[in-house]
Each structure stands twice: as C-alpha cells, then as structure tokens.
PDB file of N, CA and C in Angstrom:
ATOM      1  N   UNK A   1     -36.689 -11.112  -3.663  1.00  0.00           N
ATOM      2  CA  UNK A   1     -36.199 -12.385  -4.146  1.00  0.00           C
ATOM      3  C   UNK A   1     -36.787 -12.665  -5.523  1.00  0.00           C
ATOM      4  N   UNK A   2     -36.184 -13.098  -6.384  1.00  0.00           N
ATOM      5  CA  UNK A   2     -36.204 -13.230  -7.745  1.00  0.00           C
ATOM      6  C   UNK A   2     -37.383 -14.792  -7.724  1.00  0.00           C
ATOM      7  N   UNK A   3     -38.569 -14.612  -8.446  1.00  0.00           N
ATOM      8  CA  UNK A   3     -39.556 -15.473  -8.477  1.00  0.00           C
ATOM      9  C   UNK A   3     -39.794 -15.666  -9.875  1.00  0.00           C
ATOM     10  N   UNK A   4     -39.938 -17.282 -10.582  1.00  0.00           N
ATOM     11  CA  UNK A   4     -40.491 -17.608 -11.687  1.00  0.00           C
ATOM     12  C   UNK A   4     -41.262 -17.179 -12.099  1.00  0.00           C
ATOM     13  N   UNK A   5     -42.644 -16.966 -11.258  1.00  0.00           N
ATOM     14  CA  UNK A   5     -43.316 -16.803 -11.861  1.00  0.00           C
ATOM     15  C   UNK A   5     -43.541 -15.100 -12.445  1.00  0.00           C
ATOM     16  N   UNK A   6     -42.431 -14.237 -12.144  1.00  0.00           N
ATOM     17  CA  UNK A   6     -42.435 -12.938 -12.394  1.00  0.00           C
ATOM     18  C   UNK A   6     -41.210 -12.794 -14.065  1.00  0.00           C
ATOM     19  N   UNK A   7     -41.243 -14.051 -14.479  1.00  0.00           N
ATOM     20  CA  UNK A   7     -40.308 -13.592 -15.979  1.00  0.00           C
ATOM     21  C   UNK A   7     -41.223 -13.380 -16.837  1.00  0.00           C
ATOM     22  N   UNK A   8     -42.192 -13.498 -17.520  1.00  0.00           N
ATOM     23  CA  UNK A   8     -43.011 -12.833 -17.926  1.00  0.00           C
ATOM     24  C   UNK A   8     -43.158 -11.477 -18.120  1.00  0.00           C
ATOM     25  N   UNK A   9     -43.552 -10.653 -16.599  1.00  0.00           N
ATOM     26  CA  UNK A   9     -43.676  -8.993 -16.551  1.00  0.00           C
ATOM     27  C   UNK A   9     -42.484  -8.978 -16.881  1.00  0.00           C
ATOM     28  N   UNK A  10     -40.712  -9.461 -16.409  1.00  0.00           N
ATOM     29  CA  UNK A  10     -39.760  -8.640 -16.691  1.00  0.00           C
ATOM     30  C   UNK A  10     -39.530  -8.889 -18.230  1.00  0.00           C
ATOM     31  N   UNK A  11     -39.797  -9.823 -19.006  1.00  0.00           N
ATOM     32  CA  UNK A  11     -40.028  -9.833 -20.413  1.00  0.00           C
ATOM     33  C   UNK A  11     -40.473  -8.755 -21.038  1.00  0.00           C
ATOM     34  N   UNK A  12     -42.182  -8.510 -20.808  1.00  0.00           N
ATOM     35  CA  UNK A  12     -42.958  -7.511 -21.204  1.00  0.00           C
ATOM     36  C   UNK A  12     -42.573  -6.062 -20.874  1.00  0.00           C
ATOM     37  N   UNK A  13     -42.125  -5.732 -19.635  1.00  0.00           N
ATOM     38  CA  UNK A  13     -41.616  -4.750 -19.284  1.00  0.00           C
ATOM     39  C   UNK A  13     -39.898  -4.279 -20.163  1.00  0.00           C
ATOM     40  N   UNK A  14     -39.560  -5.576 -20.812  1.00  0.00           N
ATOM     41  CA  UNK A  14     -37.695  -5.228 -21.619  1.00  0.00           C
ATOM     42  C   UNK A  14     -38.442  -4.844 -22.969  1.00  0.00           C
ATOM     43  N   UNK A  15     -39.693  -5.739 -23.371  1.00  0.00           N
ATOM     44  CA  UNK A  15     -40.131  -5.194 -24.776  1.00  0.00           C
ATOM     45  C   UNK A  15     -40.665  -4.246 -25.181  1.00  0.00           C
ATOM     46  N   UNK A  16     -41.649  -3.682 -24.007  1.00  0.00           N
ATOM     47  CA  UNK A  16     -41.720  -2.239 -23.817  1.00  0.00           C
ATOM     48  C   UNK A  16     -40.632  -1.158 -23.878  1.00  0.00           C
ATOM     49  N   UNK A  17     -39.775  -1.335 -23.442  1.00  0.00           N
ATOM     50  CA  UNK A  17     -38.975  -0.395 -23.526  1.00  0.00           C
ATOM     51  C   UNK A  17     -38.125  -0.531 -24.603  1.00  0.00           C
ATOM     52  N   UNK A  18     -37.908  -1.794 -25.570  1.00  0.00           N
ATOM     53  CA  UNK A  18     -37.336  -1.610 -26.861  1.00  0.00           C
ATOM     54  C   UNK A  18     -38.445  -0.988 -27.890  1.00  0.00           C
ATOM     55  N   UNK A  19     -39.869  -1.233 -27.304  1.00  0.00           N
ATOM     56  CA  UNK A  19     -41.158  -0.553 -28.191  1.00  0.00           C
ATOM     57  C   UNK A  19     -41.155   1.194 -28.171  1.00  0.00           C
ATOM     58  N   UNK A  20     -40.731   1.500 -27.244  1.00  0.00           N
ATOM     59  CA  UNK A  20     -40.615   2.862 -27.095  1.00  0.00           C
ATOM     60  C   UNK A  20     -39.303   3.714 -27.249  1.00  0.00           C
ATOM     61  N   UNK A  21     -37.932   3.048 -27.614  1.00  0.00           N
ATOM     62  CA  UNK A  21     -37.066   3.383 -28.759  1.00  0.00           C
ATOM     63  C   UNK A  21     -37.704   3.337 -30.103  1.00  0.00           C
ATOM     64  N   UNK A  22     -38.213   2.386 -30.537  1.00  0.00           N
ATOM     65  CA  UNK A  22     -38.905   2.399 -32.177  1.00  0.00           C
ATOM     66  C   UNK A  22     -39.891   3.806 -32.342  1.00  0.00           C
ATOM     67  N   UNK A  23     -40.876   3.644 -30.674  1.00  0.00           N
ATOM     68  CA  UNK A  23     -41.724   5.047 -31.584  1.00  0.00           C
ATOM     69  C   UNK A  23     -41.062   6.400 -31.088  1.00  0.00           C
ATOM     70  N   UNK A  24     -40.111   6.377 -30.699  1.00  0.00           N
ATOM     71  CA  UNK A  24     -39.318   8.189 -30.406  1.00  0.00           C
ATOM     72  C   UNK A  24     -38.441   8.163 -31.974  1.00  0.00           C
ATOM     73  N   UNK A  25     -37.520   6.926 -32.583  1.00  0.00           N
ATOM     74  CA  UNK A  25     -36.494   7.011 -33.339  1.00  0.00           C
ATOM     75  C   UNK A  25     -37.251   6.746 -34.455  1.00  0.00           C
ATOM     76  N   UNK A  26     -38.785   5.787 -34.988  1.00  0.00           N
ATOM     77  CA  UNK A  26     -39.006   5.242 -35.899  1.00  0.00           C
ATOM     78  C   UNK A  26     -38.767   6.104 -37.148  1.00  0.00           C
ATOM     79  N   UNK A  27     -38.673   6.076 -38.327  1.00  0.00           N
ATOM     80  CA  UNK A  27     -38.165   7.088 -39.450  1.00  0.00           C
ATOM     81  C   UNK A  27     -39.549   7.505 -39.477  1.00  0.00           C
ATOM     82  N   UNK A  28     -40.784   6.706 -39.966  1.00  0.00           N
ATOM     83  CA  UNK A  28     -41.733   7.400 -40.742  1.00  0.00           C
ATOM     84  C   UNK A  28     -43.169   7.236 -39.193  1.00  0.00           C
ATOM     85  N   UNK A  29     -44.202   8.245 -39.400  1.00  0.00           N
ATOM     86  CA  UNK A  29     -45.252   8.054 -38.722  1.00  0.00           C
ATOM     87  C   UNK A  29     -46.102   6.410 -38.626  1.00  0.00           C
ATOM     88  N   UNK A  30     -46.191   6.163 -39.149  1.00  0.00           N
ATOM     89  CA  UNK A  30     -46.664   5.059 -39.575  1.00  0.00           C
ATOM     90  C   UNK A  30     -45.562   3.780 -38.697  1.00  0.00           C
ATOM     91  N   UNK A  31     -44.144   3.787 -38.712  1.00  0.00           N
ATOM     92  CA  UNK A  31     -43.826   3.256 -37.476  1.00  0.00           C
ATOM     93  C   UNK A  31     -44.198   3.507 -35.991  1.00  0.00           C
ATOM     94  N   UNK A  32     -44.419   4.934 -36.004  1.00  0.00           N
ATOM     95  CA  UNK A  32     -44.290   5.172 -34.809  1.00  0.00           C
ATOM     96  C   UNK A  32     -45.754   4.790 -34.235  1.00  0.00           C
ATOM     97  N   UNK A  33     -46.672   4.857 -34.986  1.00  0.00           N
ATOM     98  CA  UNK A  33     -48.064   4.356 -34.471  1.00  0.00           C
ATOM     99  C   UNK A  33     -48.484   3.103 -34.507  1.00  0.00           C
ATOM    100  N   UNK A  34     -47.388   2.372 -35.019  1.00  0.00           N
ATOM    101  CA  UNK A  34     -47.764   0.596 -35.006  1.00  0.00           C
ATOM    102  C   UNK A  34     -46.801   0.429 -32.960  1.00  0.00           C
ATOM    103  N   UNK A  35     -45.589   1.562 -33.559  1.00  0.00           N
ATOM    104  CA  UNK A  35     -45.087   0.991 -31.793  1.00  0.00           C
ATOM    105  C   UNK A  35     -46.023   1.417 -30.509  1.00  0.00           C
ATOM    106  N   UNK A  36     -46.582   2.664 -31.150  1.00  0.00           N
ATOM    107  CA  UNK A  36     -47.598   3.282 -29.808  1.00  0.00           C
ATOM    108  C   UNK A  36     -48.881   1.957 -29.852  1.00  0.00           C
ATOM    109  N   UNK A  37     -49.366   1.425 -30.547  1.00  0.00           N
ATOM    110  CA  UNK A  37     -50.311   0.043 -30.787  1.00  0.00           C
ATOM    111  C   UNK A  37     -49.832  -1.331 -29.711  1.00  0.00           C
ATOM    112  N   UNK A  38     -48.380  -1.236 -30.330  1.00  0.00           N
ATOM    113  CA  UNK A  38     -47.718  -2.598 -29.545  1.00  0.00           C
ATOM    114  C   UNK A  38     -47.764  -2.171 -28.601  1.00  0.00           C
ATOM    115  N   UNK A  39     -47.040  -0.958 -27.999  1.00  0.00           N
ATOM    116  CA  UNK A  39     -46.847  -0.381 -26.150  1.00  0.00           C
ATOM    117  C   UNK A  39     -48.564  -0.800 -25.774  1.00  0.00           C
ATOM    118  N   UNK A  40     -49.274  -0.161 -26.168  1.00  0.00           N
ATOM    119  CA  UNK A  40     -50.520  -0.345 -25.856  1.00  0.00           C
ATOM    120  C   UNK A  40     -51.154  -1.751 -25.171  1.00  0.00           C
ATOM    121  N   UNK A  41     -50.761  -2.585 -26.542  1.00  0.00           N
ATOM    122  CA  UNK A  41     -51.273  -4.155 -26.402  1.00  0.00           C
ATOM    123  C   UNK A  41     -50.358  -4.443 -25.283  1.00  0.00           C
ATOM    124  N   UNK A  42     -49.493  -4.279 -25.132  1.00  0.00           N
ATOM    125  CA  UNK A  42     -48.520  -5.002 -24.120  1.00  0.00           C
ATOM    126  C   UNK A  42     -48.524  -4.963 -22.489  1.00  0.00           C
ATOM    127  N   UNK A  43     -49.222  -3.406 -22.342  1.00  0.00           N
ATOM    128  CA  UNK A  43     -49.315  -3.407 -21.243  1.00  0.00           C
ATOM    129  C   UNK A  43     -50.673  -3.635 -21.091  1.00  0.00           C
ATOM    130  N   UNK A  44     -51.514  -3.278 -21.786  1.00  0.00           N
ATOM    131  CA  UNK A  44     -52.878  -4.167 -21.497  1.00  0.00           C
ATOM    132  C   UNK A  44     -52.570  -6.071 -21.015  1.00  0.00           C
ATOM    133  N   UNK A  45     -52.097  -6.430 -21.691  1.00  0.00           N
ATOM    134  CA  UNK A  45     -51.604  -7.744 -21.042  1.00  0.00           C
ATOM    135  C   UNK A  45     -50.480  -8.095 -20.066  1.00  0.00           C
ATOM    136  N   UNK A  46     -49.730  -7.075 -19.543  1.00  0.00           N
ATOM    137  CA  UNK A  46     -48.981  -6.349 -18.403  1.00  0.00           C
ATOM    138  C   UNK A  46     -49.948  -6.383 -17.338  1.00  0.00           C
ATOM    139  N   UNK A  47     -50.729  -5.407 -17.568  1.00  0.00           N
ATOM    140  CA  UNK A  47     -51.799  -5.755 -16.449  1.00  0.00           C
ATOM    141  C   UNK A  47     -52.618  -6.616 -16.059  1.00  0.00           C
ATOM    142  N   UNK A  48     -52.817  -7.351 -17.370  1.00  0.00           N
ATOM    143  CA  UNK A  48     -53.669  -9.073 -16.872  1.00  0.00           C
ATOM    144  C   UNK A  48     -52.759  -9.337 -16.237  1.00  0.00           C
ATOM    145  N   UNK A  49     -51.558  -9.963 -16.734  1.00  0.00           N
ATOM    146  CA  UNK A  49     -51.153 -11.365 -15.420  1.00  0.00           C
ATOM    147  C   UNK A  49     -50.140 -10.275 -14.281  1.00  0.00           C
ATOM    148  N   UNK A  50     -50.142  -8.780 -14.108  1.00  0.00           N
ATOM    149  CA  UNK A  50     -49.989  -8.746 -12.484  1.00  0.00           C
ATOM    150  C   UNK A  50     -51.277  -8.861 -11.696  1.00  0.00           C
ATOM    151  N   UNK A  51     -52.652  -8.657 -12.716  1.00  0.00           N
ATOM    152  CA  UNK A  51     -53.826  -8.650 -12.073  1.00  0.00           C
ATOM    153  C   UNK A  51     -53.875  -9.966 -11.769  1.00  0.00           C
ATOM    154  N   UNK A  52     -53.466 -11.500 -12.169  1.00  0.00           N
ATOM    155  CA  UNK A  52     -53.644 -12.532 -11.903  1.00  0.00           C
ATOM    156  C   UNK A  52     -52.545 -13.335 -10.609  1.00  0.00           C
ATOM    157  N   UNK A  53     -51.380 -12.274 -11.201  1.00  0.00           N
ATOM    158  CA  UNK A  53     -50.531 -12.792  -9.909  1.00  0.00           C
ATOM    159  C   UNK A  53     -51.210 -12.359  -8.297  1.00  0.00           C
ATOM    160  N   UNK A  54     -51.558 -11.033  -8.701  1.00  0.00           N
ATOM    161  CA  UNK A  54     -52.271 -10.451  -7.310  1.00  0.00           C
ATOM    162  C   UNK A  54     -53.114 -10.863  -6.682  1.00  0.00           C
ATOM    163  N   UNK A  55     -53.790 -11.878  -7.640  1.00  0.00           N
ATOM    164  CA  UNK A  55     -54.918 -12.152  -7.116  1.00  0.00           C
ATOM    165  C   UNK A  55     -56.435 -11.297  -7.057  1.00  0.00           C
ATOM    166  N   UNK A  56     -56.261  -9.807  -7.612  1.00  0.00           N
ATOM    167  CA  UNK A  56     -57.278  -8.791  -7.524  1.00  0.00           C
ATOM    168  C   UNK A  56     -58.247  -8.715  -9.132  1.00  0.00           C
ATOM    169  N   UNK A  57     -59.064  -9.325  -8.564  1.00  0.00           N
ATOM    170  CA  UNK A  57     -60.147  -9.221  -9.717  1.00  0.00           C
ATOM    171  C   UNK A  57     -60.827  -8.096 -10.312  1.00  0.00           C
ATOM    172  N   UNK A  58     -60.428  -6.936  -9.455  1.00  0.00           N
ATOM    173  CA  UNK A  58     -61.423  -5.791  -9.485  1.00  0.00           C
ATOM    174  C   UNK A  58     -59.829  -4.859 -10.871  1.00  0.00           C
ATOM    175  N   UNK A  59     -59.132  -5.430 -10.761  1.00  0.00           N
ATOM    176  CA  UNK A  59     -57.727  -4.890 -12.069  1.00  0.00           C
ATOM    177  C   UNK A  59     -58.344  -5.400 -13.499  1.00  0.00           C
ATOM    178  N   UNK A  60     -59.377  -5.858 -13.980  1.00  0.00           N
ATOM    179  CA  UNK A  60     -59.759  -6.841 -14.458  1.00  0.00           C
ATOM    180  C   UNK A  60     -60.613  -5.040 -15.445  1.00  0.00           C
ATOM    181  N   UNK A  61     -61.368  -4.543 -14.400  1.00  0.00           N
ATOM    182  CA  UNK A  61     -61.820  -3.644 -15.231  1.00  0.00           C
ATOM    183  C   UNK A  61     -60.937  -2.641 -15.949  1.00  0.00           C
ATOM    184  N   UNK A  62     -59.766  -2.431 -14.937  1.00  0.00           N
ATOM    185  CA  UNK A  62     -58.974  -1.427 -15.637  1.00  0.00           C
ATOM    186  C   UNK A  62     -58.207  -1.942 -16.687  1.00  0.00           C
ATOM    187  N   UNK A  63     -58.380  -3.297 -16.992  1.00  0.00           N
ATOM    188  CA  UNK A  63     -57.456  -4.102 -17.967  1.00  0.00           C
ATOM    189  C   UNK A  63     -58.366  -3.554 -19.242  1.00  0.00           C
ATOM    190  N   UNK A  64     -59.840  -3.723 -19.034  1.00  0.00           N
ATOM    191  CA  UNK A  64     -60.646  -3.540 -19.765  1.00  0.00           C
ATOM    192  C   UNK A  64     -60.439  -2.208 -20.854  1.00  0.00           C
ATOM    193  N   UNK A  65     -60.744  -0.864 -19.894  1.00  0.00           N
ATOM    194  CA  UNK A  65     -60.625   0.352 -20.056  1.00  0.00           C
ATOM    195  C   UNK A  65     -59.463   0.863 -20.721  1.00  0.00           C
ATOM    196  N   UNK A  66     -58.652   0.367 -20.173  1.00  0.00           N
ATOM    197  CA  UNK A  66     -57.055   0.365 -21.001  1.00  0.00           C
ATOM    198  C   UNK A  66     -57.071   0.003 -22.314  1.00  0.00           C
ATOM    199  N   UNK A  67     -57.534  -1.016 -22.416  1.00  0.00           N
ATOM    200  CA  UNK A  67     -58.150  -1.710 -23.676  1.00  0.00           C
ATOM    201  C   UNK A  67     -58.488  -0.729 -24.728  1.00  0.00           C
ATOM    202  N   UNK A  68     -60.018  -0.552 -24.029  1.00  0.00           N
ATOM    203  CA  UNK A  68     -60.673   0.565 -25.190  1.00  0.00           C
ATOM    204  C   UNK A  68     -60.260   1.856 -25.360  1.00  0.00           C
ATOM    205  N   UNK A  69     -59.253   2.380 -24.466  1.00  0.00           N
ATOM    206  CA  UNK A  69     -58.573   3.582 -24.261  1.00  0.00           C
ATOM    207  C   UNK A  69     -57.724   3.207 -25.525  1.00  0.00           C
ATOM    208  N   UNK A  70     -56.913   2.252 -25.902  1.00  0.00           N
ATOM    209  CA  UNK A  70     -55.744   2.051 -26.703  1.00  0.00           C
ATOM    210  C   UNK A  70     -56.149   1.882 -27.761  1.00  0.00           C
ATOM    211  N   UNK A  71     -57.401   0.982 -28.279  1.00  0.00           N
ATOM    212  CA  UNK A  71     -58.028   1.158 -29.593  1.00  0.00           C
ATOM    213  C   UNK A  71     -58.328   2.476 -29.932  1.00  0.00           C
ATOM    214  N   UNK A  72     -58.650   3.216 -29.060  1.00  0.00           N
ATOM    215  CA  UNK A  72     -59.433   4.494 -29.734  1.00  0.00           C
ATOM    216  C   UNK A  72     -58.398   5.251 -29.899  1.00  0.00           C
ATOM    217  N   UNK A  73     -57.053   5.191 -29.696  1.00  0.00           N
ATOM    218  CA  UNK A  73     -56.016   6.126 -29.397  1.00  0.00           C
ATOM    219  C   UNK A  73     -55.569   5.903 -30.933  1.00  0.00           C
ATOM    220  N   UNK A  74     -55.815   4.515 -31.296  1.00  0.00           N
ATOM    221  CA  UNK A  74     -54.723   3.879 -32.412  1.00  0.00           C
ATOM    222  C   UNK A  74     -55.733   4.351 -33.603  1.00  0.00           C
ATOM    223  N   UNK A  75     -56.977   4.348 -33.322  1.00  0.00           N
ATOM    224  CA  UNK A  75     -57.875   4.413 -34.577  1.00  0.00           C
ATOM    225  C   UNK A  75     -57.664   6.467 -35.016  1.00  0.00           C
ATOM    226  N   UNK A  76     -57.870   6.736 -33.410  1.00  0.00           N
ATOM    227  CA  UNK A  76     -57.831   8.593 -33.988  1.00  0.00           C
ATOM    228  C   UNK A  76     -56.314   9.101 -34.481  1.00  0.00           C
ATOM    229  N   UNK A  77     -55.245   8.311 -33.866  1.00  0.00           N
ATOM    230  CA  UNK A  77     -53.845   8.396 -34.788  1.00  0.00           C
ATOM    231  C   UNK A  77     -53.591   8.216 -35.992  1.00  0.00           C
ATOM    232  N   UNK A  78     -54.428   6.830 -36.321  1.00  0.00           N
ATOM    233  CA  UNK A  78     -54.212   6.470 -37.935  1.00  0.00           C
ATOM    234  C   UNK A  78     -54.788   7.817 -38.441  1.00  0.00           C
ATOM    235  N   UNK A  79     -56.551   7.954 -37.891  1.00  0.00           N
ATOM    236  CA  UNK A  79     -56.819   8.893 -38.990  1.00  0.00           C
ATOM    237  C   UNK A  79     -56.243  10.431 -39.208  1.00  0.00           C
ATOM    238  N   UNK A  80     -55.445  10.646 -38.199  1.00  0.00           N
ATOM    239  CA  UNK A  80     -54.819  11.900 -38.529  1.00  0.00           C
ATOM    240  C   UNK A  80     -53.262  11.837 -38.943  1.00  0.00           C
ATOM    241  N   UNK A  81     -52.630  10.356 -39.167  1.00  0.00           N
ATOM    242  CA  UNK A  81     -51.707  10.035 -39.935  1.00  0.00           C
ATOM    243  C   UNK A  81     -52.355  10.356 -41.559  1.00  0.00           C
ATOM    244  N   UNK A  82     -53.565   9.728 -41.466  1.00  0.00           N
ATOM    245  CA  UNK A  82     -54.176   9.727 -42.939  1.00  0.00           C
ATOM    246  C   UNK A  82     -54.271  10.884 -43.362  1.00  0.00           C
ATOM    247  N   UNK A  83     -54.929  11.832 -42.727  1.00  0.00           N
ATOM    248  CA  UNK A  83     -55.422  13.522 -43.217  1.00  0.00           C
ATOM    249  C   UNK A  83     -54.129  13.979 -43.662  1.00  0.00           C
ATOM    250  N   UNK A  84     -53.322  13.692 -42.633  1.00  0.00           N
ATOM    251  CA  UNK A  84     -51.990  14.643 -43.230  1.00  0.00           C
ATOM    252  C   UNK A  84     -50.944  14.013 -44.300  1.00  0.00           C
ATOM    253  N   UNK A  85     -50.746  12.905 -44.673  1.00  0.00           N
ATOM    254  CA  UNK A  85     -50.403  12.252 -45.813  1.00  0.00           C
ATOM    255  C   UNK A  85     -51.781  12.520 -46.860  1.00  0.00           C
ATOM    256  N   UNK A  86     -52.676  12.793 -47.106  1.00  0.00           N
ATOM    257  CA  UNK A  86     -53.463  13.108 -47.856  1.00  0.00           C
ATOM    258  C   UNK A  86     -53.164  14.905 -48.561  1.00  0.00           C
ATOM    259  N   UNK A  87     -52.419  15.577 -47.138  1.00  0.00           N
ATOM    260  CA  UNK A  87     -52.295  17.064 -47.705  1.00  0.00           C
ATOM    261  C   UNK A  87     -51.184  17.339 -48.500  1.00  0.00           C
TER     262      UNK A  87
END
C-alpha cells in the first residue's frame, strides 16, 4: 500500500537513476564524477531516512561508512581525472 511517508525514497530513488544516465552518457570526465558525487550523496541520505523510517539505529553506522567510502572515492577520482588531463 502506497504510504506518505515513503515519497521521499521514491523521489531519491527517480533522481538516482536520472544521476546515473548523466555519469554513463556525461560528455566530459569531469561530469561524470560530479554524477558519481551526487549518486553518492544521495544514497547516503537514502539510507538515513529508511534508517529512520525503520526505526534501526544500528543503519546509522553504515550511513556513516558510506559516507567516508564516497568522499574518498570522489577525492581519488578527481585526482586521477587531474593526472590524466595534466598528460
């Protein structure tokens, strides 16, 4: 049964998937690693509020981890966007 309080995820879950047309089609690298950034951010906050709908506090760490998983993904992409626009 279709619940209010679930438009949100199906939001996040439609923008995700227009985020991940941009980084398969984007023209240049540099799109495609701002969309792999957004996918990132999005489901990191994807997982907060199903972790809040659920009620499970212990999702809270993996919200975390996800987190620092996605910064570090975005920082070692840029810099090997950079190396190779540098060659």
């Amino acid at each position: 049964m279709f619940q209010v309080k679930y438009i949100p995820v199906y939001f996040l879950m439609f923008t995700i998937v227009i985020c991940m047309f941009r980084a398969f089609i984007g023209p240049r690298n540099a799109d495609r690693l701002i969309a792999v950034n957004v996918i990132s951010t999005k489901v990191t906050v994807l997982l907060a509020i199903i972790s809040v709908l659920m009620g499970k506090r212990y999702y809270d760490d993996v919200v975390l981890v996800y987190a620092l998983i996605g910064y570090l993904a975005t920082v070692i992409i840029s810099n090997y966007v950079d190396e190779k626009r540098e060659r």
